[in-house]
Protein backbone atom coordinates (compact mmCIF):
# COMPACT_ATOMS: atom_id res chain seq x y z
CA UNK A 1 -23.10 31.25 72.58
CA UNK A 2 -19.15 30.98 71.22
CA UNK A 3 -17.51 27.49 72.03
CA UNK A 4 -20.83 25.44 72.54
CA UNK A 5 -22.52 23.11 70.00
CA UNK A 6 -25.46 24.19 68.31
CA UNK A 7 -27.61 21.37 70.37
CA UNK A 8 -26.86 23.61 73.48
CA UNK A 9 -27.89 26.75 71.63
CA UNK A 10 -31.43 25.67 70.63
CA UNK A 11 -31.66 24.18 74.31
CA UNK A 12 -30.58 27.91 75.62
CA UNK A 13 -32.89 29.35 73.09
CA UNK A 14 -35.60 26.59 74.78
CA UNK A 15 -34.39 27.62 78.22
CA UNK A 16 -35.03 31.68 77.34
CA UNK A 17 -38.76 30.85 75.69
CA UNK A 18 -39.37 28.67 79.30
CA UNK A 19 -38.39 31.73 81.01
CA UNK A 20 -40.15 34.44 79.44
CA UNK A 21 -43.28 31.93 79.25
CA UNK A 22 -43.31 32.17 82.73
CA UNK A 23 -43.01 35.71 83.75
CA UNK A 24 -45.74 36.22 81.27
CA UNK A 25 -48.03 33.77 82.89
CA UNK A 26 -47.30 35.55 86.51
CA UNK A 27 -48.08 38.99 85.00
CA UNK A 28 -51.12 38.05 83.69
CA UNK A 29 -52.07 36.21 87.15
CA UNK A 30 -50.94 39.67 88.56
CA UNK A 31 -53.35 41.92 86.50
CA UNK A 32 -56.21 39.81 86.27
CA UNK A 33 -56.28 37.86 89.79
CA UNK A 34 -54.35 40.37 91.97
CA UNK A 35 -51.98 37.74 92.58
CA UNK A 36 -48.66 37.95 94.12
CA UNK A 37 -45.03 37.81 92.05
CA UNK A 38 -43.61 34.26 93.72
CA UNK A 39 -40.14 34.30 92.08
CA UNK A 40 -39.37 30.97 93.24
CA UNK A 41 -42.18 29.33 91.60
CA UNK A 42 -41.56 31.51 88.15
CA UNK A 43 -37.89 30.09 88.58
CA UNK A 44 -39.23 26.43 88.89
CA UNK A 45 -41.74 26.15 86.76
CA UNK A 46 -38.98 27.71 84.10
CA UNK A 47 -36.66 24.81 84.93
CA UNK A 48 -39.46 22.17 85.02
CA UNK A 49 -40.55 23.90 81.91
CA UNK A 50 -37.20 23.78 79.55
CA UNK A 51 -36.18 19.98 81.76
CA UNK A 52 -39.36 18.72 80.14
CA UNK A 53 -39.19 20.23 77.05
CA UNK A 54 -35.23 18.89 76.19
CA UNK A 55 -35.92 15.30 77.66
CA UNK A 56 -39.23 15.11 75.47
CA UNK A 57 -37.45 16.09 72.11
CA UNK A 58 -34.05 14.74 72.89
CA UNK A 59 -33.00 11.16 72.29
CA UNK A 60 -30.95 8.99 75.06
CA UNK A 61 -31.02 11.58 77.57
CA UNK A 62 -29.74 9.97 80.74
CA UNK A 63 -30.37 13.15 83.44
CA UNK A 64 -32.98 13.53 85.86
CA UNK A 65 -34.68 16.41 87.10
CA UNK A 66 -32.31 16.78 89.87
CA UNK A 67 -29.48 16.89 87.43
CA UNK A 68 -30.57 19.13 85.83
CA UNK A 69 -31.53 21.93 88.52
CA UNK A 70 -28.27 21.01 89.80
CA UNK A 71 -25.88 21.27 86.62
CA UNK A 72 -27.86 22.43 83.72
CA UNK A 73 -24.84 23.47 81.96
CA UNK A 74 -22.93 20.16 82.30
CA UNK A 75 -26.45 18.37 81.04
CA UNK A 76 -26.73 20.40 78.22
CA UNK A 77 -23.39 19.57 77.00
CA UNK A 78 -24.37 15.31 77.08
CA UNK A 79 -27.21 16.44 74.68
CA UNK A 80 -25.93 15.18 71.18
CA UNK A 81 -29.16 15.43 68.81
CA UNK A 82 -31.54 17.84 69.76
C-alpha cells in the first residue's frame, strides 16, 4: 500500500495469508465433512489468526485483542519493528 510503512505492509501481507488460511480450512471442512460455510467464524479466526501472529513477532506491542478487531488499521500503524 502507498503512504504506509513497510511494517504495515508485511502485517497486511500477514493479514491476507490469515485470510486465505482460513477459507481454505472451511473448504476443506466443506468437501470432506459436509460442513457448513460459517462466515463469521472464517472472519474471526482470520483476525485471531493475523492478532496473534503480529503480537508474537512484534516487539512492545501495547494492543489487545479488542483493539485490534476494533481499529486494526490504527494498530498497525503503532507497529514500529515488525
Amino acid at each position: 500500500m502507498r503512504g504506509v510503512s513497510e511494517s504495515v505492509n508485511q502485517i497486511w501481507s500477514n493479514v491476507r495469508i490469515a485470510v486465505v488460511g482460513e477459507l481454505w480450512k472451511h473448504r476443506n471442512k466443506m468437501i470432506f465433512k459436509s460442513d457448513r460455510i460459517d462466515h463469521i467464524e472464517i472472519f474471526t479466526m482470520a483476525q485471531l489468526k493475523a492478532w496473534s501472529w503480529v503480537t508474537n513477532k512484534a516487539r512492545g506491542i501495547s494492543f489487545s485483542y479488542s483493539d485490534w478487531c476494533l481499529e486494526s488499521l490504527v494498530c498497525m500503524r503503532t507497529v514500529k519493528n515488525y
